[in-house]
Protein backbone atom coordinates (compact mmCIF):
# COMPACT_ATOMS: atom_id res chain seq x y z
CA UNK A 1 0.00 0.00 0.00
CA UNK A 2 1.63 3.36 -0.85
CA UNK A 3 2.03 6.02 1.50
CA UNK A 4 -1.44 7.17 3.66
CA UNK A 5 -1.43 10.92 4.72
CA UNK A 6 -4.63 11.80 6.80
CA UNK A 7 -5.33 15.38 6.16
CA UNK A 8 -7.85 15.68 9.56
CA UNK A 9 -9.24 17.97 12.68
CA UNK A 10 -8.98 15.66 14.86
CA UNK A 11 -12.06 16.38 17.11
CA UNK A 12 -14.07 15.96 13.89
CA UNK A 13 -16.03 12.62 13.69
CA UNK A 14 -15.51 11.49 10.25
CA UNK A 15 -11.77 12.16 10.75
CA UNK A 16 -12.16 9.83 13.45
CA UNK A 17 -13.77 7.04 11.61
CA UNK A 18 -10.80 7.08 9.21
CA UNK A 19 -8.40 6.54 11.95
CA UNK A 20 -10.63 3.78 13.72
CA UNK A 21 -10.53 1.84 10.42
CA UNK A 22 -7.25 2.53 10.31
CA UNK A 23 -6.35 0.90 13.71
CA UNK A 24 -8.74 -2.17 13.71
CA UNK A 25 -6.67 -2.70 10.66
CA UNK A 26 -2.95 -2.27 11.66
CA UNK A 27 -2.82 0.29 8.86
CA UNK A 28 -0.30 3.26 9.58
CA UNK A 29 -1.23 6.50 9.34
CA UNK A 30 0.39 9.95 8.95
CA UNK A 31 -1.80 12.57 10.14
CA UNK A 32 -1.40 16.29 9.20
CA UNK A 33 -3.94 18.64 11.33
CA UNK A 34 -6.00 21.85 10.30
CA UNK A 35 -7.84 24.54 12.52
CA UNK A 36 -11.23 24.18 10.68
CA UNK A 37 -11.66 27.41 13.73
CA UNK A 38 -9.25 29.16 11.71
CA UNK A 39 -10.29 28.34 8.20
CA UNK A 40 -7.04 26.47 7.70
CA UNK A 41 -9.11 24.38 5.07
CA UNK A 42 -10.19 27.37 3.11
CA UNK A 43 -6.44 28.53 2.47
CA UNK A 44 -5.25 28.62 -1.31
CA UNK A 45 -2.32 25.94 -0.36
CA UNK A 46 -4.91 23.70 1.28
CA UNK A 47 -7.91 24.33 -1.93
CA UNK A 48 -5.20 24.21 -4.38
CA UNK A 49 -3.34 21.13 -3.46
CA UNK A 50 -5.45 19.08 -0.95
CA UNK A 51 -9.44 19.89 -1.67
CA UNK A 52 -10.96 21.87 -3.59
CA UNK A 53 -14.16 21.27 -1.86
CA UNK A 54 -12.43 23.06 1.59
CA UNK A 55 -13.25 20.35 3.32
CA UNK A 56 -11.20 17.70 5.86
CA UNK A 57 -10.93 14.48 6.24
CA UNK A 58 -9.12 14.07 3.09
CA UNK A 59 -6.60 10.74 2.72
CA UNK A 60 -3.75 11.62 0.68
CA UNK A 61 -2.71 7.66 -1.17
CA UNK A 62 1.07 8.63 -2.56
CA UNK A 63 0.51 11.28 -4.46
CA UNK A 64 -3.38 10.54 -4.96
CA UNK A 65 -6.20 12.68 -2.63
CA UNK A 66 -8.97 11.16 -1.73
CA UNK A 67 -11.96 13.56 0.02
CA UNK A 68 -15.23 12.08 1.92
CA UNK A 69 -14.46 9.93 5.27
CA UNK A 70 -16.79 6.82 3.53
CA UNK A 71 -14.65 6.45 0.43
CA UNK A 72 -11.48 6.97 2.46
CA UNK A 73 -12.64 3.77 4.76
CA UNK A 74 -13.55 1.69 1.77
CA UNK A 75 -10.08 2.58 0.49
CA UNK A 76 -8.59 1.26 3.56
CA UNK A 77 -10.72 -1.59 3.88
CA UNK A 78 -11.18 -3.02 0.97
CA UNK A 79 -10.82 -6.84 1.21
CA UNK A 80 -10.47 -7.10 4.99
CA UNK A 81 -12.91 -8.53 7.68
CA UNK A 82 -14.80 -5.02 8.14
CA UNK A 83 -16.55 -5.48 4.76
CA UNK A 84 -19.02 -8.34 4.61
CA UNK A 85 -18.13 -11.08 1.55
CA UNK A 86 -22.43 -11.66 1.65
CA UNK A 87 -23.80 -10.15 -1.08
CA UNK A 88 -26.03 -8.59 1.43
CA UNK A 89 -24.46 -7.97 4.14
CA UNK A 90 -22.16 -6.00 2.00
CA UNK A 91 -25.32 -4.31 0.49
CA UNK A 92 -27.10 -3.38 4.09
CA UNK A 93 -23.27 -2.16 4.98
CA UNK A 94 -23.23 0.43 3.03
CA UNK A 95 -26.97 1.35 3.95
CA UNK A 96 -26.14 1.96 7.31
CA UNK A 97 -23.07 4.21 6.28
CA UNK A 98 -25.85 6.38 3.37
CA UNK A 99 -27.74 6.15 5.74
CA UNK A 100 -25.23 7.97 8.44
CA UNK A 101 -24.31 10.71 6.20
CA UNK A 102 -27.98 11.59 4.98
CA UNK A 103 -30.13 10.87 8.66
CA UNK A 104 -27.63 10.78 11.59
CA UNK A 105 -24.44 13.56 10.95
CA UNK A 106 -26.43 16.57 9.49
CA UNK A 107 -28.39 16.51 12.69
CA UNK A 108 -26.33 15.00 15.63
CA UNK A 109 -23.29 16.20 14.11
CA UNK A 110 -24.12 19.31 12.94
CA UNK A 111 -25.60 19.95 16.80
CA UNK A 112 -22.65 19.12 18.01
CA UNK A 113 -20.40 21.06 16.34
CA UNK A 114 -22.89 24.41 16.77
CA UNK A 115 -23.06 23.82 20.68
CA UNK A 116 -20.09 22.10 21.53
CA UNK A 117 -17.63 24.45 19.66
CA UNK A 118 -19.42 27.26 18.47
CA UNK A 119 -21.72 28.05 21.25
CA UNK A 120 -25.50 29.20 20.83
CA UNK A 121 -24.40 32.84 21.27
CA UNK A 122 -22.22 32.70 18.67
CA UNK A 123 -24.71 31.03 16.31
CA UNK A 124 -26.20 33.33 13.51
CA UNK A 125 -30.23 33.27 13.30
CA UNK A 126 -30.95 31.22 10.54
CA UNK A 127 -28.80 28.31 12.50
CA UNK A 128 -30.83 29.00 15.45
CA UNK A 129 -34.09 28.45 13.81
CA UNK A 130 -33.11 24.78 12.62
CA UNK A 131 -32.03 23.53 15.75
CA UNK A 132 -35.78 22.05 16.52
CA UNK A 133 -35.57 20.24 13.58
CA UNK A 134 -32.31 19.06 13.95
CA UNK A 135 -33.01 17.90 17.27
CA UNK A 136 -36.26 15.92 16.18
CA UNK A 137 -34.19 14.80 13.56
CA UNK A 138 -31.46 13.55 15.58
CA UNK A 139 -33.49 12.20 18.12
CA UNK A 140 -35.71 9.94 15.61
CA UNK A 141 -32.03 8.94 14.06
CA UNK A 142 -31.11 7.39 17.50
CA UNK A 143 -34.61 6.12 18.39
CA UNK A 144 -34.30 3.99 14.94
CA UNK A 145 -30.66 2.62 15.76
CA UNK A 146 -32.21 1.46 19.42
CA UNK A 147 -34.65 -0.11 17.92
CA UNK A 148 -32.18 -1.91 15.28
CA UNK A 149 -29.97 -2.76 18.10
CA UNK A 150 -32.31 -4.18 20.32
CA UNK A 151 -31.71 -6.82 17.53
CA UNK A 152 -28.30 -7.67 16.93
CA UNK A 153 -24.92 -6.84 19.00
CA UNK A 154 -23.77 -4.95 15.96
CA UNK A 155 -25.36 -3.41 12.58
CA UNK A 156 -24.40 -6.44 10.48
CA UNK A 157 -25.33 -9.60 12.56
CA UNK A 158 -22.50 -10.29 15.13
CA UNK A 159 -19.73 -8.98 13.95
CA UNK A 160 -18.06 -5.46 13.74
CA UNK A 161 -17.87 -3.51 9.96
CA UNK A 162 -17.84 -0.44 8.62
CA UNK A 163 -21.31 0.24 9.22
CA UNK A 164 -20.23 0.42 12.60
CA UNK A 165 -17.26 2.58 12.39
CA UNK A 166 -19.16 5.06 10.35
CA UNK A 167 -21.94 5.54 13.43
CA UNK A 168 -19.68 5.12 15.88
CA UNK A 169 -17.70 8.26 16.29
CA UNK A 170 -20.61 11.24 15.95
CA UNK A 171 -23.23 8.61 18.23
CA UNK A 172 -20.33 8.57 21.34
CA UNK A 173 -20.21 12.20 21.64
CA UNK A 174 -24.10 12.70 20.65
CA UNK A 175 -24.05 14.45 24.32
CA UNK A 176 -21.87 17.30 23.56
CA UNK A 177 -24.57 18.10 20.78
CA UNK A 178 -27.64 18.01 23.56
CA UNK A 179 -28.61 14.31 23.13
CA UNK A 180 -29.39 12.34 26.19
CA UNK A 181 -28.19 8.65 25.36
CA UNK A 182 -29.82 7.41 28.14
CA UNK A 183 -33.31 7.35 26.11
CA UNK A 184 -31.45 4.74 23.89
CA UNK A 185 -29.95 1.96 26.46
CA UNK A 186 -29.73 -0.25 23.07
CA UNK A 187 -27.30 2.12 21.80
CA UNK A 188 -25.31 2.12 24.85
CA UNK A 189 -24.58 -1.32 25.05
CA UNK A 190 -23.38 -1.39 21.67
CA UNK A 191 -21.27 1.87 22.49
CA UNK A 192 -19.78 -0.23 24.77
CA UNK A 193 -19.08 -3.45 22.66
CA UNK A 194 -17.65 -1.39 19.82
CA UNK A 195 -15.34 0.82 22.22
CA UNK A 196 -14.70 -2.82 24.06
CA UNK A 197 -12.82 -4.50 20.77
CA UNK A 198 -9.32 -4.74 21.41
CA UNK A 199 -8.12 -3.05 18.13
CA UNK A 200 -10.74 0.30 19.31
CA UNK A 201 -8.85 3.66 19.84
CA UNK A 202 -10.30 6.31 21.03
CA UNK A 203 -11.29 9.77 19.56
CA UNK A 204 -8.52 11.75 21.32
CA UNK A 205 -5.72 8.87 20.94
């Protein structure tokens, strides 16, 4: 494999799900951070050489940059035991991580990052007016997973994939965006099994 260069903020979830793949899979990272505070992602070396899109995670393959934290994790797990071999399986997989980046992160995430690191205050109006939403939205996200869970130990059957990686990161820290995981003890336990695996790292390793 050539050369992997994470281009992250580390506090963001879908950086973290890169590096979780990355470590259940023994795979060596570099990692180069970026103040997305600072609009270190919006700077001409950073548009011009890394994204265009101004946007982290990005994983740099040898000379090769490759945006969006599913793509990245497909990249890096491609043929290993994180991807189902059922047709399926494979299939409901990458449900879960659509499913993640349409339903779950622009409402759990996006809470998160507006309260936890922006603040109310410092939100503008219009941001203020969708945080109902967002919080029905969220809340009806993690209501679903409970229910899912209350099923199997994991989103695939009994075993850990990418589906699980992808929810994992933004669902643990669902608090700092005004969630109260308590309402989903299904999602809890399997908090705890995922963070549990041996190979599991955590957000601020």
């Amino acid at each position: 494999m050539s050369s992997l260069i994470l281009h992250e903020y580390a506090a963001s979830g879908n950086c973290y799900k890169i590096r979780l793949t990355a470590a259940h899979l023994g795979i060596p990272l570099e990692r180069r951070e970026y103040d997305i505070m600072k609009g270190e992602t919006r700077s001409d070396a950073f548009l011009g050489g890394v994204n265009a899109n101004g946007r982290i995670p990005v994983l740099q393959v040898g000379d090769d940059y490759l945006p969006e934290s599913g793509a990245a994790c497909l990249y890096l797990a491609d043929g290993s035991h994180l991807i189902p071999h059922d047709r399926y399986d494979r299939a409901d997989m990458f449900r879960w991580m659509f499913w993640e980046q349409y339903n779950h992160e622009p409402s759990v995430a996006t809470l998160r990052f507006w309260r936890h690191f922006i603040g109310e205050a410092g939100l503008n109006d219009l941001q203020r007016a969708q945080i109902p939403a967002k919080q029905a939205a969220g809340e009806a996200a993690l209501e679903l997973m409970d229910d899912h869970l209350a099923q199997t130990p994991f989103f695939i059957g009994d075993r850990l994939t990418l589906a699980d990686i992808a929810l994992y990161p933004y669902t643990h820290v669902a608090e700092e965006g005004g969630f109260d995981l308590a309402r989903y003890p299904a999602v809890q336990i399997w908090l705890a099994r995922v963070a549990a695996d041996p190979h599991h790292i955590a957000m601020k390793a």
